[in-house]
PDB file of N, CA and C in Angstrom:
ATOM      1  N   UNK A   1      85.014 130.312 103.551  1.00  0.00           N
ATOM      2  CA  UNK A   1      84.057 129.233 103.475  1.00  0.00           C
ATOM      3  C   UNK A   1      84.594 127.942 104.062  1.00  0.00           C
ATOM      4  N   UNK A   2      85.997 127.732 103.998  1.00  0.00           N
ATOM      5  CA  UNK A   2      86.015 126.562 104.579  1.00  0.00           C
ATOM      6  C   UNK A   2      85.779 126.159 105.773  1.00  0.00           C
ATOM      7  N   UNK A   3      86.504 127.369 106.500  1.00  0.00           N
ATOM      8  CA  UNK A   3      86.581 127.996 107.752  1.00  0.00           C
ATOM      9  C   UNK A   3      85.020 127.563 108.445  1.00  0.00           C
ATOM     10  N   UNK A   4      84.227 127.917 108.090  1.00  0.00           N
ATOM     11  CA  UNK A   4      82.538 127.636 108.117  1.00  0.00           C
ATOM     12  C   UNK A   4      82.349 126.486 108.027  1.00  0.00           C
ATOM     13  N   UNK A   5      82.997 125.763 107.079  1.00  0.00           N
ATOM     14  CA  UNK A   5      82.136 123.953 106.774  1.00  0.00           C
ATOM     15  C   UNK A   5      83.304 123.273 107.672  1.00  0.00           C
ATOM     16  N   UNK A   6      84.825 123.778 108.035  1.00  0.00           N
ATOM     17  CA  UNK A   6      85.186 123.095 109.192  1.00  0.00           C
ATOM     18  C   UNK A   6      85.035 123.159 110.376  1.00  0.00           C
ATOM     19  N   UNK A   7      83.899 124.221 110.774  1.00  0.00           N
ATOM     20  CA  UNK A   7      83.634 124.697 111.685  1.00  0.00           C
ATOM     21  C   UNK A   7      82.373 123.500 112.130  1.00  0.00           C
ATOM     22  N   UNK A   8      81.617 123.948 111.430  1.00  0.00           N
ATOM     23  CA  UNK A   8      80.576 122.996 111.373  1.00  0.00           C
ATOM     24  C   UNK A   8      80.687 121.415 111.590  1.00  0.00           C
ATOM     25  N   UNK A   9      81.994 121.115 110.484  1.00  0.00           N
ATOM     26  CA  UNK A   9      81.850 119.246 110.869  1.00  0.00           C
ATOM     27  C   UNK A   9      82.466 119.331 112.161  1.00  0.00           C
ATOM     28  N   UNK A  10      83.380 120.141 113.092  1.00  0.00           N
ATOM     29  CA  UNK A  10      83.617 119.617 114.324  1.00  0.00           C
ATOM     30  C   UNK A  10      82.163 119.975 115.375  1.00  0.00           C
ATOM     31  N   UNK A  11      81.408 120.647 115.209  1.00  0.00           N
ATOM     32  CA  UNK A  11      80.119 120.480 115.266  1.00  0.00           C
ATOM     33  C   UNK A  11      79.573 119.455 115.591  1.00  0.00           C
ATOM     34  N   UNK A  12      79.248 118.866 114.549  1.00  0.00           N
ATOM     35  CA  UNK A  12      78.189 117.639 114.450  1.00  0.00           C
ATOM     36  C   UNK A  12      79.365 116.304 115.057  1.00  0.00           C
ATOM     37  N   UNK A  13      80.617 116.521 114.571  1.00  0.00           N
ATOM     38  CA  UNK A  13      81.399 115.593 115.364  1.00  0.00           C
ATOM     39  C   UNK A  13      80.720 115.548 116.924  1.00  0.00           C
ATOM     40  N   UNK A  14      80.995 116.790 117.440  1.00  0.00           N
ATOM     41  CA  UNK A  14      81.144 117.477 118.683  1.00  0.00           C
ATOM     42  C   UNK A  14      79.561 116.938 119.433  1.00  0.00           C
ATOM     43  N   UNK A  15      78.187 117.083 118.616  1.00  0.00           N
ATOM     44  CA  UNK A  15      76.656 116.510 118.796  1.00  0.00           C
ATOM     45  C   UNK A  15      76.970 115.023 118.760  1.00  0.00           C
ATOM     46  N   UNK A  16      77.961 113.925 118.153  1.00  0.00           N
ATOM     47  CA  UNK A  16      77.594 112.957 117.704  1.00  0.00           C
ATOM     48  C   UNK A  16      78.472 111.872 119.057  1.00  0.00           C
ATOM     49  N   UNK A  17      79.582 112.623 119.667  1.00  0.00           N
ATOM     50  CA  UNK A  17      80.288 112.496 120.258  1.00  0.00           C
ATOM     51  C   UNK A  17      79.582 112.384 121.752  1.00  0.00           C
ATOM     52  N   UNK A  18      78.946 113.678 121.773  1.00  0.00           N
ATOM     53  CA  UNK A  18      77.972 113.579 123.025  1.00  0.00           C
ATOM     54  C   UNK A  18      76.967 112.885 123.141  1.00  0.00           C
ATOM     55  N   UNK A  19      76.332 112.741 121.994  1.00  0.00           N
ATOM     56  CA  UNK A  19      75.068 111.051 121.510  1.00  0.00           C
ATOM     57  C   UNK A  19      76.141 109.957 122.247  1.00  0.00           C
ATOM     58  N   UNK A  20      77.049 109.227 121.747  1.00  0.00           N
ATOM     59  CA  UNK A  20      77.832 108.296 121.964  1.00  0.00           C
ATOM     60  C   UNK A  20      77.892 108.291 123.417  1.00  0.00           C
ATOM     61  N   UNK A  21      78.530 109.664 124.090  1.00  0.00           N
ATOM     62  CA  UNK A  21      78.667 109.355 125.184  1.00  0.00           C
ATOM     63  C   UNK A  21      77.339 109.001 126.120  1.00  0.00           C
ATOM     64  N   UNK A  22      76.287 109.875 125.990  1.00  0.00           N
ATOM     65  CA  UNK A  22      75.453 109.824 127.009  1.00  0.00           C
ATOM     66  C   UNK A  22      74.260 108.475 127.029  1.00  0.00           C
ATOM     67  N   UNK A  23      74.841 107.404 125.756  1.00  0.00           N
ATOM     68  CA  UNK A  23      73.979 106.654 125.676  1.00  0.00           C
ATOM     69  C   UNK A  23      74.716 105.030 125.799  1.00  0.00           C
ATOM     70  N   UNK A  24      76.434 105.421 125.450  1.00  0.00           N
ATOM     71  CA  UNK A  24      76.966 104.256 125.836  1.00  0.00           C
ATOM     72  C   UNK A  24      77.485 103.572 124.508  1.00  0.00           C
ATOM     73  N   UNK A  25      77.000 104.050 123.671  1.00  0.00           N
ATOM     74  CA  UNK A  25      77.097 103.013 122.239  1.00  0.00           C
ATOM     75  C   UNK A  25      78.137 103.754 121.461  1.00  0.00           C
ATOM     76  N   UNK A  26      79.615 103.699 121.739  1.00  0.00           N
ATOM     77  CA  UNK A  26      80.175 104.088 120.628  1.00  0.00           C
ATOM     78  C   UNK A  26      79.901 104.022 118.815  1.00  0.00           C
ATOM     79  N   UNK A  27      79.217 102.635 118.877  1.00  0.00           N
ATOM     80  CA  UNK A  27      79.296 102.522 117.469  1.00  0.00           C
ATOM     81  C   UNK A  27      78.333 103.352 116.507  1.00  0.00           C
ATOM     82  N   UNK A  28      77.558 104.489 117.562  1.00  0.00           N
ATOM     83  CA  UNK A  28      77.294 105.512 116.862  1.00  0.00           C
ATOM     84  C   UNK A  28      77.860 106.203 116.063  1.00  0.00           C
ATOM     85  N   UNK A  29      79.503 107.286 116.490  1.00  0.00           N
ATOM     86  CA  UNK A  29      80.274 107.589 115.954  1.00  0.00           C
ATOM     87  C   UNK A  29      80.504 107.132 114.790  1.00  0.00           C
ATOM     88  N   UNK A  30      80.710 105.683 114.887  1.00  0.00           N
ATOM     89  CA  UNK A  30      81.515 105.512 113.377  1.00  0.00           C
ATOM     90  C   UNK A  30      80.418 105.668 112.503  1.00  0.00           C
ATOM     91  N   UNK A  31      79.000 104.692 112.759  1.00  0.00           N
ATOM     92  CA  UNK A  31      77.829 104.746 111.682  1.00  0.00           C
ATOM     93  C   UNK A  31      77.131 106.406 111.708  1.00  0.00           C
ATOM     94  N   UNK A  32      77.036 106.812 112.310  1.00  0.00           N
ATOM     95  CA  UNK A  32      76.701 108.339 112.148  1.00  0.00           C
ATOM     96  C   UNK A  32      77.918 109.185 111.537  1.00  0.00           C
ATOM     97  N   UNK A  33      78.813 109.733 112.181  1.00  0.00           N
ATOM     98  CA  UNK A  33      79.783 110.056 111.544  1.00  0.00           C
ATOM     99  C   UNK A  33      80.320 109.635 109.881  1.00  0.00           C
ATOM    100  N   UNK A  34      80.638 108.290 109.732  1.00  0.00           N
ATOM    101  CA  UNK A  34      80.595 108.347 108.210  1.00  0.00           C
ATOM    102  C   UNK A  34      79.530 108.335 107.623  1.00  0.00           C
ATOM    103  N   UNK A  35      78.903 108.417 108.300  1.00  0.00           N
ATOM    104  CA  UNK A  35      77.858 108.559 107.373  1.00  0.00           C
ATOM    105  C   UNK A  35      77.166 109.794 106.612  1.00  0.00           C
ATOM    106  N   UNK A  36      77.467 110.919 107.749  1.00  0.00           N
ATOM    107  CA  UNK A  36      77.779 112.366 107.236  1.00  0.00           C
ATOM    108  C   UNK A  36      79.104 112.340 106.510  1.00  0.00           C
ATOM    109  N   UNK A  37      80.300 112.021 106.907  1.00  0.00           N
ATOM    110  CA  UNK A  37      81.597 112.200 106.106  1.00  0.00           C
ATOM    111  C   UNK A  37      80.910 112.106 104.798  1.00  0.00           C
ATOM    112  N   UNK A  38      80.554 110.666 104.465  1.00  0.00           N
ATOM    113  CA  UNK A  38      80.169 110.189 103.072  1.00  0.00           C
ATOM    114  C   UNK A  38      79.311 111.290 102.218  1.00  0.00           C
ATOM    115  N   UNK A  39      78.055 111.540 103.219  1.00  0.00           N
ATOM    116  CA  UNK A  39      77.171 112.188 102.493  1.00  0.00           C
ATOM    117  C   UNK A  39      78.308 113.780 102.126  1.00  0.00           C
ATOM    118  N   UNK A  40      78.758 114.452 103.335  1.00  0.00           N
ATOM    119  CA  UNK A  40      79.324 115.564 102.600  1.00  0.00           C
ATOM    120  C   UNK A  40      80.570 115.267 101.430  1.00  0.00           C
ATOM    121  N   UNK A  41      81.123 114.268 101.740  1.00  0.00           N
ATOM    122  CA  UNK A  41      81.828 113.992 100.202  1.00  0.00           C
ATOM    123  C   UNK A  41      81.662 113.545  98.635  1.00  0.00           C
ATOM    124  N   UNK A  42      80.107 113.149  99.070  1.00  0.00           N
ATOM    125  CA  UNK A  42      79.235 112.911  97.832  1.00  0.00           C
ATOM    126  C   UNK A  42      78.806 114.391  97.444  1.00  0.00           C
ATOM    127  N   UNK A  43      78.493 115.221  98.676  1.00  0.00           N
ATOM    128  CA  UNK A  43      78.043 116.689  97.941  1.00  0.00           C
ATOM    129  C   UNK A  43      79.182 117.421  97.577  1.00  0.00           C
ATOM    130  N   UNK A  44      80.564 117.251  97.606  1.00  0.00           N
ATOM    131  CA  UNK A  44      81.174 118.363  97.532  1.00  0.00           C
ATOM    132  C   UNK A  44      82.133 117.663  95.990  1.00  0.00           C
ATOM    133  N   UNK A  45      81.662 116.309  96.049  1.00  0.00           N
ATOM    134  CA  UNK A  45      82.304 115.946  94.832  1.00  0.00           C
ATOM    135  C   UNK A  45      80.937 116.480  93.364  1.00  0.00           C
ATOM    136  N   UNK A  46      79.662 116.349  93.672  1.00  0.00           N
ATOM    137  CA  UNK A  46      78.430 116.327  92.886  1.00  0.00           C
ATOM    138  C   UNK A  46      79.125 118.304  92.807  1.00  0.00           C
ATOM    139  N   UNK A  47      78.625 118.863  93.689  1.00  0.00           N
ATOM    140  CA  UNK A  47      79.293 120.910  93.112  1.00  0.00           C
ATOM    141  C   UNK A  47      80.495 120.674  92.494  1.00  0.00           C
ATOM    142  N   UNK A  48      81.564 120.094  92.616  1.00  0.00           N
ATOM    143  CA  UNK A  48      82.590 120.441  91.943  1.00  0.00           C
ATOM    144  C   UNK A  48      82.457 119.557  90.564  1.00  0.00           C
ATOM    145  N   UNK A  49      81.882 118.256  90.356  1.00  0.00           N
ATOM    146  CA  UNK A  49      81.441 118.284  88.693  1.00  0.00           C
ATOM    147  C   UNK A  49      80.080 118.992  88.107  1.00  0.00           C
ATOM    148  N   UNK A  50      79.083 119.441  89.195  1.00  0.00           N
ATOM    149  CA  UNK A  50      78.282 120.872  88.227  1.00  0.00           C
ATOM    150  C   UNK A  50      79.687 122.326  88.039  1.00  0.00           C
ATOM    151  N   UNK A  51      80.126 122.366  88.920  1.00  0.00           N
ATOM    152  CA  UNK A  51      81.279 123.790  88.438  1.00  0.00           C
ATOM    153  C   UNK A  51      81.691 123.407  86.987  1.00  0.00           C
ATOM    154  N   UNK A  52      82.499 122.231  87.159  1.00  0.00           N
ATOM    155  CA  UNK A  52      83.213 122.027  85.413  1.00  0.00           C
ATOM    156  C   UNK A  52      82.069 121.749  84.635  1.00  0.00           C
ATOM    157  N   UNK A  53      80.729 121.384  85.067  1.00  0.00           N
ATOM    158  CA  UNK A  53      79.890 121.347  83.614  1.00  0.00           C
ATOM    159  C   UNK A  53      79.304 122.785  83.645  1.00  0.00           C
ATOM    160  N   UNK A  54      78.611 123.703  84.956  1.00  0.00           N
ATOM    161  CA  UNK A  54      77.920 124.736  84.498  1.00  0.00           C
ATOM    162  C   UNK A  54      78.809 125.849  84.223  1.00  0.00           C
ATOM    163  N   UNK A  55      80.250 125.612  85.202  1.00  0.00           N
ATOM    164  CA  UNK A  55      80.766 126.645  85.196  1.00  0.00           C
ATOM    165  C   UNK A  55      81.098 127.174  86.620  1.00  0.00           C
ATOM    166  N   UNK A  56      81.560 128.223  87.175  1.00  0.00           N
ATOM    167  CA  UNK A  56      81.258 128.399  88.344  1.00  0.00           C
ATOM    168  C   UNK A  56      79.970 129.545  89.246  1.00  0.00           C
ATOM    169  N   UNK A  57      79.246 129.629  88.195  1.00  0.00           N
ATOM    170  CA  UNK A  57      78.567 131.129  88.452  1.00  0.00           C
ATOM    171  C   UNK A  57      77.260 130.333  87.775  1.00  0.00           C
ATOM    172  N   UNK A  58      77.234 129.727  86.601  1.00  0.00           N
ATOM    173  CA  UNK A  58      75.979 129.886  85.666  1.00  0.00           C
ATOM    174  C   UNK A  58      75.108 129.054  86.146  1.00  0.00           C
ATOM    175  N   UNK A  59      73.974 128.957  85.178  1.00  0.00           N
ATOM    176  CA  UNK A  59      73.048 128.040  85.071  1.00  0.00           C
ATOM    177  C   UNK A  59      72.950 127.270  83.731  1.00  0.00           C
ATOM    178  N   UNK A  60      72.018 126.514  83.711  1.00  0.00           N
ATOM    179  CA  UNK A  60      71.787 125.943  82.311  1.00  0.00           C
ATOM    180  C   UNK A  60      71.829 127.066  80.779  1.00  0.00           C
ATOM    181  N   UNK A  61      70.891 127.812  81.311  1.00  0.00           N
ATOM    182  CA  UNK A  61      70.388 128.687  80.259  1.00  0.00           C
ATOM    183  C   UNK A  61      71.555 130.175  80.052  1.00  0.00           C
ATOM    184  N   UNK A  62      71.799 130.433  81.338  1.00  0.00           N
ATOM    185  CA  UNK A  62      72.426 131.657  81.534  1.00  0.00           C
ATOM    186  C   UNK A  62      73.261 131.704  82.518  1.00  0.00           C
ATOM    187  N   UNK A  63      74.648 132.794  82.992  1.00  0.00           N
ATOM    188  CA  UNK A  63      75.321 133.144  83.661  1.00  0.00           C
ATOM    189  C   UNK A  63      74.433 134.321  84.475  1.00  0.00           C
ATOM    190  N   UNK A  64      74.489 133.902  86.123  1.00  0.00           N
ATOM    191  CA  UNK A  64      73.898 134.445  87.095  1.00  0.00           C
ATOM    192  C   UNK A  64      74.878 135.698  87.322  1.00  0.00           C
ATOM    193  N   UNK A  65      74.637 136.509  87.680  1.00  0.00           N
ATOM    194  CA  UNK A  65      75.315 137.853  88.552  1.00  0.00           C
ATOM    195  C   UNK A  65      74.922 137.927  89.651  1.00  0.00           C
ATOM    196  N   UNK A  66      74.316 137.201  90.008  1.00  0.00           N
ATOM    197  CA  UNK A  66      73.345 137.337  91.584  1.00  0.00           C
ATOM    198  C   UNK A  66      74.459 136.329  92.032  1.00  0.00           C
ATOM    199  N   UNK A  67      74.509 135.172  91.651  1.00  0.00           N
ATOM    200  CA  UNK A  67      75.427 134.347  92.230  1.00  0.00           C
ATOM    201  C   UNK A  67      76.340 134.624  93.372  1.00  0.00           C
ATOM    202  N   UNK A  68      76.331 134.974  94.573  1.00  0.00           N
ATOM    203  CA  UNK A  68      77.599 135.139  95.018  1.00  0.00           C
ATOM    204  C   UNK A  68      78.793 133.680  95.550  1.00  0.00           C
ATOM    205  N   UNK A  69      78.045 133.139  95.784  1.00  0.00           N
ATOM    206  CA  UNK A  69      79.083 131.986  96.163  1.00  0.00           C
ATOM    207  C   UNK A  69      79.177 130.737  94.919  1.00  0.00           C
ATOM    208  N   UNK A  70      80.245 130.908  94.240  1.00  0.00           N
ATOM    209  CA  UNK A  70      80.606 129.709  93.224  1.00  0.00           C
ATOM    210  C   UNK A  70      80.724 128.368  93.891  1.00  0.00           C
ATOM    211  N   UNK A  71      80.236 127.711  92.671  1.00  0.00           N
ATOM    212  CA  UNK A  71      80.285 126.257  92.998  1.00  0.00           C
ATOM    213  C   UNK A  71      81.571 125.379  93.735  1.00  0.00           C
ATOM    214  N   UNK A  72      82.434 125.966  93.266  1.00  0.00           N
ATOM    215  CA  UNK A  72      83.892 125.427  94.319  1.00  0.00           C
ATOM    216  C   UNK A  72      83.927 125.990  94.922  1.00  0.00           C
ATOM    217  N   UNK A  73      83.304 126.983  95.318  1.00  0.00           N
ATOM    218  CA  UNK A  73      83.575 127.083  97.045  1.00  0.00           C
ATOM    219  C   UNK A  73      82.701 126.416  98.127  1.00  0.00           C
ATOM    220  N   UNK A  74      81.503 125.908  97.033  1.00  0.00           N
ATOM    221  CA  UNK A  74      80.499 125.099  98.296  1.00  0.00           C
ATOM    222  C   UNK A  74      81.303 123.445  98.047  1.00  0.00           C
ATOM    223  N   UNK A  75      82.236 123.305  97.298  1.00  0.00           N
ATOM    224  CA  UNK A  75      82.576 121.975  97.032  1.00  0.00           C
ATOM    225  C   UNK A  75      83.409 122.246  98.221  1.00  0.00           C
ATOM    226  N   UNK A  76      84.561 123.067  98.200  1.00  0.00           N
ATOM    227  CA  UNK A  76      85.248 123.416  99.510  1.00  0.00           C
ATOM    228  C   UNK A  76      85.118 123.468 100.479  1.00  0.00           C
ATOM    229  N   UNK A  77      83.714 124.138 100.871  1.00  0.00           N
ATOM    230  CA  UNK A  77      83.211 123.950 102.018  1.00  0.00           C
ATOM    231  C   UNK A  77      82.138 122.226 102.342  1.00  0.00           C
ATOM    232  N   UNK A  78      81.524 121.691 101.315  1.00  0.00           N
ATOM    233  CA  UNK A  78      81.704 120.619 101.844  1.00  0.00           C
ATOM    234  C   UNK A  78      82.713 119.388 102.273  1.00  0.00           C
ATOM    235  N   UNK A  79      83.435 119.711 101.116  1.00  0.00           N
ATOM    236  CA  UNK A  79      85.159 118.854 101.607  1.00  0.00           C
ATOM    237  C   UNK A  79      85.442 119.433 103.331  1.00  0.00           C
ATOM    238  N   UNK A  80      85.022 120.175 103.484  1.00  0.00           N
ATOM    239  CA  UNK A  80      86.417 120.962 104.985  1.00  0.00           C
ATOM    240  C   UNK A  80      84.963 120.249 106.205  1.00  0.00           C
ATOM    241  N   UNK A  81      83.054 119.983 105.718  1.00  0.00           N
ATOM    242  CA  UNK A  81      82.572 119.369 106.583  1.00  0.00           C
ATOM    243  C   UNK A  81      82.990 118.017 106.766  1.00  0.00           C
ATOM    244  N   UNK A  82      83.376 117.333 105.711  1.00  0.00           N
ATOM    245  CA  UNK A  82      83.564 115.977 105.231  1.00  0.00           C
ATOM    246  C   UNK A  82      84.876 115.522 106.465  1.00  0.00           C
ATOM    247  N   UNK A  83      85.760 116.215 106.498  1.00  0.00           N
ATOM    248  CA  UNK A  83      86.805 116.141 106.917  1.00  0.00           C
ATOM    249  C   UNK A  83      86.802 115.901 108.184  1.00  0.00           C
ATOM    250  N   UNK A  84      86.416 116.428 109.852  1.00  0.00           N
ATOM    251  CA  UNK A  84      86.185 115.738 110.937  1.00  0.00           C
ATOM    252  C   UNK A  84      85.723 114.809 110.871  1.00  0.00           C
ATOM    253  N   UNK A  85      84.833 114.069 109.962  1.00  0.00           N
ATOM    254  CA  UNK A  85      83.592 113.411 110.171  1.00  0.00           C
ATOM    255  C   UNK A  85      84.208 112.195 109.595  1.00  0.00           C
ATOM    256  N   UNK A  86      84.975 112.092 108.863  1.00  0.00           N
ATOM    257  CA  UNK A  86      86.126 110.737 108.464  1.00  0.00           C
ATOM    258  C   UNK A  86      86.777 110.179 109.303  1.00  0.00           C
ATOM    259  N   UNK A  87      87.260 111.801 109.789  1.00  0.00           N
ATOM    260  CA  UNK A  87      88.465 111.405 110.563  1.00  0.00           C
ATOM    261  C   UNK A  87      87.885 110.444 112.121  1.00  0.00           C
ATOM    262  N   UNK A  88      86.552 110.866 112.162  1.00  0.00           N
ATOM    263  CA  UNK A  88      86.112 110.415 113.690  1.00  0.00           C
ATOM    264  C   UNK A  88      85.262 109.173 113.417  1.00  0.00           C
ATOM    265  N   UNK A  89      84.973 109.200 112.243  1.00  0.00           N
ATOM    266  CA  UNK A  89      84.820 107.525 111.626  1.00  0.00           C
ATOM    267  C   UNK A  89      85.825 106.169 111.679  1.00  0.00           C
ATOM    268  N   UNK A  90      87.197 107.179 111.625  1.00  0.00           N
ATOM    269  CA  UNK A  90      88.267 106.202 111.423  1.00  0.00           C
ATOM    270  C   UNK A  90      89.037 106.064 112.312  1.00  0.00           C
ATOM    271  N   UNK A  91      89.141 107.209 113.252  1.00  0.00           N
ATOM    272  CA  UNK A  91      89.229 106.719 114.828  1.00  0.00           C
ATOM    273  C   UNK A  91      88.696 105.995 115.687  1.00  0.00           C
ATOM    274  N   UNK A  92      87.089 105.921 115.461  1.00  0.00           N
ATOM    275  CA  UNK A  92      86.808 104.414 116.058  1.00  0.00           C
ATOM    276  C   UNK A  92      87.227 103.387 115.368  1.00  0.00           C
ATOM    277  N   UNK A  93      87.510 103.171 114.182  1.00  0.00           N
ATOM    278  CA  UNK A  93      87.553 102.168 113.324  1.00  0.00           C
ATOM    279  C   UNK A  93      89.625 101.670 113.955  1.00  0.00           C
ATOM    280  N   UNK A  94      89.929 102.648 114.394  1.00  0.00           N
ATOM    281  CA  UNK A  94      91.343 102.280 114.527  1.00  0.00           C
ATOM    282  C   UNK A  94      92.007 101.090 115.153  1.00  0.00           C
ATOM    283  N   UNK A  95      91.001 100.811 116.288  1.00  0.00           N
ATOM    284  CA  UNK A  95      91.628  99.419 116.546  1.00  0.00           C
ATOM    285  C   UNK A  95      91.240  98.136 116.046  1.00  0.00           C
ATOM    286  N   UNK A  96      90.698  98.789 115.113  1.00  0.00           N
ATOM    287  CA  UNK A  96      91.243  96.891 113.937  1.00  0.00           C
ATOM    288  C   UNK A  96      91.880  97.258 113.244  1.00  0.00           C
ATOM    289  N   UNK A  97      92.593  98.361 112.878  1.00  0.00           N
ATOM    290  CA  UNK A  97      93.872  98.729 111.981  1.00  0.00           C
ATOM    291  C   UNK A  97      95.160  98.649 112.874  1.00  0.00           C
ATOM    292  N   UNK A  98      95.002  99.096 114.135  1.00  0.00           N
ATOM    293  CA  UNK A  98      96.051  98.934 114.992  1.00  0.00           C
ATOM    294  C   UNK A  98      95.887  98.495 116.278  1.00  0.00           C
ATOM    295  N   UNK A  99      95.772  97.385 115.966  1.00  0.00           N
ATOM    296  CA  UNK A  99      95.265  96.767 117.643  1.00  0.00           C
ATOM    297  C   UNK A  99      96.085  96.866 118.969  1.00  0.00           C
ATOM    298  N   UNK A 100      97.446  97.021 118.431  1.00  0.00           N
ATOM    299  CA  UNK A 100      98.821  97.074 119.815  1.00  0.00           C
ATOM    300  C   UNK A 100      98.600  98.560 120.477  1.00  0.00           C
ATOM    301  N   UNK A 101      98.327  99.781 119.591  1.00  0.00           N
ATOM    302  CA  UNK A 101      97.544 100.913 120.332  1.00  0.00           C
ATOM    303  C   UNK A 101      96.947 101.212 121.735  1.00  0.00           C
ATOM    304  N   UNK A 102      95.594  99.673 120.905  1.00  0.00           N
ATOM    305  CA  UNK A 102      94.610  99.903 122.287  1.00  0.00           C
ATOM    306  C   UNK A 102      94.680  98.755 122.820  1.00  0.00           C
ATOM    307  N   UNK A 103      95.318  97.918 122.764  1.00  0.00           N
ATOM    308  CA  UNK A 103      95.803  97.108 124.021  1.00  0.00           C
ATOM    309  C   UNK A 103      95.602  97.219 125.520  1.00  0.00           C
ATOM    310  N   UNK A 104      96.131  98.320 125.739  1.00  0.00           N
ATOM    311  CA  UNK A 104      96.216  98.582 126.984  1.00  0.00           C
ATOM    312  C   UNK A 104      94.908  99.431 127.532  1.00  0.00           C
ATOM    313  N   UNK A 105      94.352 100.243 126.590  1.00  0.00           N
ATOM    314  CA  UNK A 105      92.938 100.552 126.510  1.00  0.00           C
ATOM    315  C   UNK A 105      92.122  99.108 127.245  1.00  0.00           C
ATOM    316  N   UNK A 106      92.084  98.383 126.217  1.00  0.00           N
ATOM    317  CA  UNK A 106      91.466  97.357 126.517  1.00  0.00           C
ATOM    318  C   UNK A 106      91.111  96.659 127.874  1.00  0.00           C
ATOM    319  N   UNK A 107      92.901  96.120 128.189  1.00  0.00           N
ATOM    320  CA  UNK A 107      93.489  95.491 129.010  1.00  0.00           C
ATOM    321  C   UNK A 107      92.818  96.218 130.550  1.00  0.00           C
ATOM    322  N   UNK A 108      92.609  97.639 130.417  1.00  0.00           N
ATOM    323  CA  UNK A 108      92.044  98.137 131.386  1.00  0.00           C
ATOM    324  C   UNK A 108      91.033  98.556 131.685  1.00  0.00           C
ATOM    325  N   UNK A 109      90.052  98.481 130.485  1.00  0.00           N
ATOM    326  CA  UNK A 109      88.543  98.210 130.622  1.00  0.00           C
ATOM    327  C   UNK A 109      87.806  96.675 131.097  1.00  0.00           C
ATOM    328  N   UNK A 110      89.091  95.477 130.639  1.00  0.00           N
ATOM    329  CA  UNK A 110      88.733  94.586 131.519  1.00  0.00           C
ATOM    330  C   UNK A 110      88.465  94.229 132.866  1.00  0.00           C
ATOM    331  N   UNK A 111      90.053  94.827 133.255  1.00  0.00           N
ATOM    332  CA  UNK A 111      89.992  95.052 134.825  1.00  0.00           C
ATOM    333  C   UNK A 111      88.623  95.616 135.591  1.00  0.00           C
ATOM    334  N   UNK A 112      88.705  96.956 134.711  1.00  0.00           N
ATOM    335  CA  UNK A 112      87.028  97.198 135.241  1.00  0.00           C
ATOM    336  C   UNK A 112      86.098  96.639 135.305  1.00  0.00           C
ATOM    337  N   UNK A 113      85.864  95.977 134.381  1.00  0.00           N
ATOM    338  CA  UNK A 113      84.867  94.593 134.410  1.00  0.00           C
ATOM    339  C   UNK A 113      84.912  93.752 135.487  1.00  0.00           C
ATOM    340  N   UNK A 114      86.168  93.317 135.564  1.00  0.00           N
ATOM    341  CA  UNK A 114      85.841  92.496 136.911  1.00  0.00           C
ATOM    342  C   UNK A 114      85.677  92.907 138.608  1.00  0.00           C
ATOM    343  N   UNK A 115      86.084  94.306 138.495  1.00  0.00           N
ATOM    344  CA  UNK A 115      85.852  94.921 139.764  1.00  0.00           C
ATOM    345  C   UNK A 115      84.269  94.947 140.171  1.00  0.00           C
TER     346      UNK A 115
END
């Protein structure tokens, strides 16, 4: 399962990445991207406190047998979507955490500018 939900967030990374590019606006990435990060870390934290309250199989009333996939494993698998989708949140976000990085990034998108 994780395998699947990390499959997936490089996915939508991978859709959100190509939005960005073909339209020019990086600051898609970060506001799209965390913004899925968030949402899948809100879902995978919400399954893993129904697991410790229902259990990992049950329901309110009763324990399912049909159940096949327990609640921590969809918490798992939303944690493993959550996970590109931070990370590509916080890679744009990086050069105001480390500005000497992209310096030279910069320094040479100016140049282009003035050509």
């Amino acid at each position: 399962m994780i395998k699947k939900g990390l499959i997936a967030g490089i996915v939508m990374v991978g859709i959100v990445l190509a939005l960005a590019a073909f339209t020019g606006k990086w600051s898609y990435l970060y506001f799209v991207s965390g913004t899925m990060g968030a949402v899948s870390l809100v879902l995978a934290l919400a399954y893993l406190i129904d697991s410790i309250v229902l259990g990992s199989t049950g329901t309110f009333f009763s324990v399912k047998k049909t159940r096949r996939v327990s609640r921590v494993e969809d918490a798992k698998r939303f944690g493993a979507i959550a996970v590109p989708n931070v990370l590509a949140a916080f890679m744009r976000q990086s050069e105001r955490f480390f500005p000497v990085y992209h310096a030279e990034a910069s320094a040479y998108s100016q140049i282009q500018r003035l050509q």
